[in-house]
C-alpha atoms as a PDB file:
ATOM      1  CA  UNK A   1       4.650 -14.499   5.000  1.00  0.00           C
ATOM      2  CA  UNK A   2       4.308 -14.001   8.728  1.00  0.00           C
ATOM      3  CA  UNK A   3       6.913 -12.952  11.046  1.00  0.00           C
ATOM      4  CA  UNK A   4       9.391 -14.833  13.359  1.00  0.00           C
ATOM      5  CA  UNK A   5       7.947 -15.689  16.136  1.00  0.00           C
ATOM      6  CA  UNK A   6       8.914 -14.267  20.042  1.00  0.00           C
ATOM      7  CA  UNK A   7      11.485 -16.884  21.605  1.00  0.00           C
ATOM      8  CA  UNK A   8       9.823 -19.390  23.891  1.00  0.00           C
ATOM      9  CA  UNK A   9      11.307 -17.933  27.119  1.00  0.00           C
ATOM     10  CA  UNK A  10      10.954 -14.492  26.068  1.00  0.00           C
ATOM     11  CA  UNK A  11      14.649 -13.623  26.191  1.00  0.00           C
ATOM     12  CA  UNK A  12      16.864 -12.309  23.180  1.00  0.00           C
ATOM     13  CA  UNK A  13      19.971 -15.307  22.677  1.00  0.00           C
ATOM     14  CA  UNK A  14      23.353 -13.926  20.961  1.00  0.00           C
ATOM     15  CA  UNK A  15      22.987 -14.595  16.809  1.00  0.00           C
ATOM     16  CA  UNK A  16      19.402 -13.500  16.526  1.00  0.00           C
ATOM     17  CA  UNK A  17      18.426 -11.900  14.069  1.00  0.00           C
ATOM     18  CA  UNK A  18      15.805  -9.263  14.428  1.00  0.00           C
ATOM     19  CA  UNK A  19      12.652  -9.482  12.486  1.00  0.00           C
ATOM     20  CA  UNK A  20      12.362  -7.939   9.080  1.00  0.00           C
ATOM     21  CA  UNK A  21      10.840  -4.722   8.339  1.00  0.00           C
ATOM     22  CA  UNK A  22       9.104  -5.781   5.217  1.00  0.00           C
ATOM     23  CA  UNK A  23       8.156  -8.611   4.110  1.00  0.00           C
ATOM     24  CA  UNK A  24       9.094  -7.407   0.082  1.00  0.00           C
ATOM     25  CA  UNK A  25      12.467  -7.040  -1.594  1.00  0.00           C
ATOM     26  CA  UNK A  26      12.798  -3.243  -1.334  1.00  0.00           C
ATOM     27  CA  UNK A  27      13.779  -2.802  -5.131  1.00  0.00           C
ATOM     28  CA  UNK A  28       9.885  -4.124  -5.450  1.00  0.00           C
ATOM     29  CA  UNK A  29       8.114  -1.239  -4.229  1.00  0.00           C
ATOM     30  CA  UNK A  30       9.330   2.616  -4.560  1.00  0.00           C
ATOM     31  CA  UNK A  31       7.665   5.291  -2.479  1.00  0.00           C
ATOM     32  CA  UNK A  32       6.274   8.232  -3.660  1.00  0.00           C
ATOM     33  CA  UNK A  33       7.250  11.678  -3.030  1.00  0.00           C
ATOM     34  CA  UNK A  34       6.843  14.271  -5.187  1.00  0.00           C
ATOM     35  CA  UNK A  35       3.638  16.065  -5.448  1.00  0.00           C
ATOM     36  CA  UNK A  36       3.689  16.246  -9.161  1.00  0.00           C
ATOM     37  CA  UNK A  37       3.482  12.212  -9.039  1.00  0.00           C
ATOM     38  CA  UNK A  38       0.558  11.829  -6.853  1.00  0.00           C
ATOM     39  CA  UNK A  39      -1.375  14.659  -8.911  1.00  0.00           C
ATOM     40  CA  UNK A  40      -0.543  12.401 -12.655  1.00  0.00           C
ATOM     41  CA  UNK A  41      -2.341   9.464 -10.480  1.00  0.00           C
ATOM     42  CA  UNK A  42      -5.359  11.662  -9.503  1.00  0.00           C
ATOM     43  CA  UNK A  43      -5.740  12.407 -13.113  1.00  0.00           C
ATOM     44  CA  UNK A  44      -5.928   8.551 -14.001  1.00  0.00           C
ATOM     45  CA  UNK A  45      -7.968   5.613 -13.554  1.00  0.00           C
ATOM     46  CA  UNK A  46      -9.197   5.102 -10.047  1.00  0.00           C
ATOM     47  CA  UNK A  47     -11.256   2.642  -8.199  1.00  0.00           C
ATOM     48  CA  UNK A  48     -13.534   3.085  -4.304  1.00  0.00           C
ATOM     49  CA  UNK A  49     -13.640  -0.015  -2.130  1.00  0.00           C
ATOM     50  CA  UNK A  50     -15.110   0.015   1.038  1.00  0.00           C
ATOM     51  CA  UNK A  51     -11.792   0.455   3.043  1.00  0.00           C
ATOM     52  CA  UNK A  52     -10.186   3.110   0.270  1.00  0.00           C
ATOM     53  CA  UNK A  53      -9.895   4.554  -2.819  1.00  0.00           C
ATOM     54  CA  UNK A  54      -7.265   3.379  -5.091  1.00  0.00           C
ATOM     55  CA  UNK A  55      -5.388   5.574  -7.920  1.00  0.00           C
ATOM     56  CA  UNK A  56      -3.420   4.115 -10.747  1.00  0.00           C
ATOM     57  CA  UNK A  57      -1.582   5.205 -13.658  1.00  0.00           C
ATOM     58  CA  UNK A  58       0.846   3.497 -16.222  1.00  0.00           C
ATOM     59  CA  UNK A  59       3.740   4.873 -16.361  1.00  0.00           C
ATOM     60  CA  UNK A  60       5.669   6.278 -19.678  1.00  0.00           C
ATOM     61  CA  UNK A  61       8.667   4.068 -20.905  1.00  0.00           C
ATOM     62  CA  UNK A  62      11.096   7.099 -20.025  1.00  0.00           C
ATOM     63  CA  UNK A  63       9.723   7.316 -16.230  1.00  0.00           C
ATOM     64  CA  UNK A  64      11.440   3.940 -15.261  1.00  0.00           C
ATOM     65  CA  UNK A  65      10.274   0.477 -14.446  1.00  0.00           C
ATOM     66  CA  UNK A  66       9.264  -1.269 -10.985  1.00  0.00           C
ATOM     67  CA  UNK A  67       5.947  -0.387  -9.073  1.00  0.00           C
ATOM     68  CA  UNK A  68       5.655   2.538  -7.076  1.00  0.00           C
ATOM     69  CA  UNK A  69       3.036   3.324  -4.643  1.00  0.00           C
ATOM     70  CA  UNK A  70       2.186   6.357  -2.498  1.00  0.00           C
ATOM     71  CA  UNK A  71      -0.019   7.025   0.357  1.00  0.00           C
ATOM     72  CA  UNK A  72      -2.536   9.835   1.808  1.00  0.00           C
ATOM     73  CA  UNK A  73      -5.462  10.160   4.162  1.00  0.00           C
ATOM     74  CA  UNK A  74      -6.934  13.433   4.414  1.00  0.00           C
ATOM     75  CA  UNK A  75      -8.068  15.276   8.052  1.00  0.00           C
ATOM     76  CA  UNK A  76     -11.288  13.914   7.488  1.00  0.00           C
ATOM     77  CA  UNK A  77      -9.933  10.723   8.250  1.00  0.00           C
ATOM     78  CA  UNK A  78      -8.993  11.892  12.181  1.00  0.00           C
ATOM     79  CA  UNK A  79      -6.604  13.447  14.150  1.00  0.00           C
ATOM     80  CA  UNK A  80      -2.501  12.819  13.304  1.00  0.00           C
ATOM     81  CA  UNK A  81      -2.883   9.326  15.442  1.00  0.00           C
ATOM     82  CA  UNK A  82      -5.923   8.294  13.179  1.00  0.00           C
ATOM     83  CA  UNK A  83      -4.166   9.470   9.998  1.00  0.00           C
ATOM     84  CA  UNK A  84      -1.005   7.912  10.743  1.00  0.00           C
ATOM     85  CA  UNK A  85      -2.798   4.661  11.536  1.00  0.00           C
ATOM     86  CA  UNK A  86      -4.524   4.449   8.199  1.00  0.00           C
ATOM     87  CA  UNK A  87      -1.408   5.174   6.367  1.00  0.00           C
ATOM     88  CA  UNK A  88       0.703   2.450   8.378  1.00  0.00           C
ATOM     89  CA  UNK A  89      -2.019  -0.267   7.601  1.00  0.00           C
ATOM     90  CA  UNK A  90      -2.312   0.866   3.825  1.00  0.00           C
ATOM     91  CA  UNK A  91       1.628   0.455   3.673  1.00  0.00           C
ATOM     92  CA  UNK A  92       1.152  -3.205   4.861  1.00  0.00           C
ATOM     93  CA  UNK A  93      -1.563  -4.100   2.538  1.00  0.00           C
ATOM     94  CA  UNK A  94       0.886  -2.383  -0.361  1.00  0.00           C
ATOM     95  CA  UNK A  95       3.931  -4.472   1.277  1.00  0.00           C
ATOM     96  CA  UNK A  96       1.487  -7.608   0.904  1.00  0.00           C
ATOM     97  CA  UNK A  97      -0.189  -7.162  -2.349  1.00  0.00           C
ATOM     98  CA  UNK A  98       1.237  -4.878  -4.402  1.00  0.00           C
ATOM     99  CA  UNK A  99       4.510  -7.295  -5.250  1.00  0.00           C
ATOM    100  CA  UNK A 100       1.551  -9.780  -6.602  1.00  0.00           C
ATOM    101  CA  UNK A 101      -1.179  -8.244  -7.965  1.00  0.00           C
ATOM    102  CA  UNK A 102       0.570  -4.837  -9.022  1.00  0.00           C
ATOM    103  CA  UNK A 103       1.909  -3.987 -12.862  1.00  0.00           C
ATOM    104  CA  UNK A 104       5.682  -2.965 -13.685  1.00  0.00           C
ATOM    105  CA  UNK A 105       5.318   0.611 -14.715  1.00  0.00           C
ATOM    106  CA  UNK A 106       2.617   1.901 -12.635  1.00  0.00           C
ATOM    107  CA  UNK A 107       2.268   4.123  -9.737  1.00  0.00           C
ATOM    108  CA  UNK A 108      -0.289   3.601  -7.252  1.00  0.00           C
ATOM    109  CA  UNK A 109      -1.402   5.877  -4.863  1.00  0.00           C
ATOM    110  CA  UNK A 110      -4.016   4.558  -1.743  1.00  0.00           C
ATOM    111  CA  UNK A 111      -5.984   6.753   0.041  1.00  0.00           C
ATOM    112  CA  UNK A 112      -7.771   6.277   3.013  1.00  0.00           C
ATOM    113  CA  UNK A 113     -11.652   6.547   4.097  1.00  0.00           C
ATOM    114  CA  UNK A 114     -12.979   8.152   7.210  1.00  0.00           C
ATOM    115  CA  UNK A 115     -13.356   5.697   9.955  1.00  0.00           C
ATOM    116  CA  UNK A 116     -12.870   2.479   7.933  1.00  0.00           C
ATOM    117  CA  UNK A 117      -9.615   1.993   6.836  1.00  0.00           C
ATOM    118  CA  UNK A 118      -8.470   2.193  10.137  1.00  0.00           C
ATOM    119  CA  UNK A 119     -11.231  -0.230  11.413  1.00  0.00           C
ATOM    120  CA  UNK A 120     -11.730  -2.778   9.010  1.00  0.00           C
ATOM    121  CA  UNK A 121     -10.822  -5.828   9.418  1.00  0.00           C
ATOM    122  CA  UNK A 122      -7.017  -6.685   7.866  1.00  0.00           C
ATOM    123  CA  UNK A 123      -8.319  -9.751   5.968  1.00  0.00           C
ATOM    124  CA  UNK A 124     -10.591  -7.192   4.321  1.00  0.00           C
ATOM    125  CA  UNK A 125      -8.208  -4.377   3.575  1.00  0.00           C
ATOM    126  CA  UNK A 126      -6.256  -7.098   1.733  1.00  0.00           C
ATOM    127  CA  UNK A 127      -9.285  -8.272  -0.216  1.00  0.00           C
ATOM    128  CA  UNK A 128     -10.374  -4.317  -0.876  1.00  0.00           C
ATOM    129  CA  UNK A 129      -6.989  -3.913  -2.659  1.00  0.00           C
ATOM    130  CA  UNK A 130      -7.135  -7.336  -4.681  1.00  0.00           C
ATOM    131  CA  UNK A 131     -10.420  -5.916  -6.066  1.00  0.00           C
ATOM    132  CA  UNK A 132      -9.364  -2.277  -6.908  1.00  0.00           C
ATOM    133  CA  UNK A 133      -6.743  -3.719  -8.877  1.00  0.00           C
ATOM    134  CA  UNK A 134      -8.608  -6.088 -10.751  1.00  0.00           C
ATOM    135  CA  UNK A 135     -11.077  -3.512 -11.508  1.00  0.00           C
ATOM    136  CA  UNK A 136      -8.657  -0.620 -12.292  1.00  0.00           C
ATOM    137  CA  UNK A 137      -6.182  -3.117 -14.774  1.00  0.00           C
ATOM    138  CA  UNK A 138      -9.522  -4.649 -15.976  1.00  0.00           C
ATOM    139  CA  UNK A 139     -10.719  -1.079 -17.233  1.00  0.00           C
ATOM    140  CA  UNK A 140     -10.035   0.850 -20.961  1.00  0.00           C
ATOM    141  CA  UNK A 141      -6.612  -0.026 -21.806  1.00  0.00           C
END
């Protein structure tokens, strides 16, 4: 789904609406937060690709439903401007694949790599993601 697109003469008319933030229903995806949630993904199945590594973890019945997804890049990665642009372009591959490919009940944390998450090309992120979850649902069950 691609946003709207910029009027023709380039000037806001009265009634439109501004574009959407995401592009998912927001009771799709949860964020996480708490440390003690990205530390139960590090201790489950995970999966490289060249753009990221990829964490996952079922959740147990009593932790809730709906897929939840977190997001880190270390100081390896760069400076605050490098990290933050990592994490913004591993929140729109989430926004964009996550509702399809991801599991009810499982938290996913994505974490990006040094030079190439920021740099790869988008098409390729996606495709990166598709492929650690295949490979990480595919695993031991």
């Amino acid at each position: 789904m691609t946003p709207p697109e910029a009027p023709e003469d380039g000037k806001n008319h009265p009634g439109d609406m501004p574009p959407a933030a995401s592009v998912c229903a927001p009771e799709t995806l949860t964020v996480l937060k708490k440390r003690s949630d990205f530390l139960k993904a590090a201790r489950a199945r995970r999966q490289g690709t060249a753009s990221m590594m990829v964490q996952a973890r079922k959740r147990t019945v009593d932790e809730g439903t709906g897929i939840r997804v977190g997001f880190t890049c270390s100081k390896k990665v760069g400076n605050a401007v490098a990290r933050n642009r990592a994490k913004r372009r591993l929140r729109e591959a989430a926004r964009a694949v996550l509702p399809e490919a991801g599991r009810d009940g499982w938290d996913y944390v994505l974490i990006g790599r040094v030079e190439v998450t920021a740099a790869r090309p988008f098409d390729a992120l996606l495709d990166d993601l598709r492929y650690a979850l295949r490979k990480v649902h595919s695993a031991r069950k």
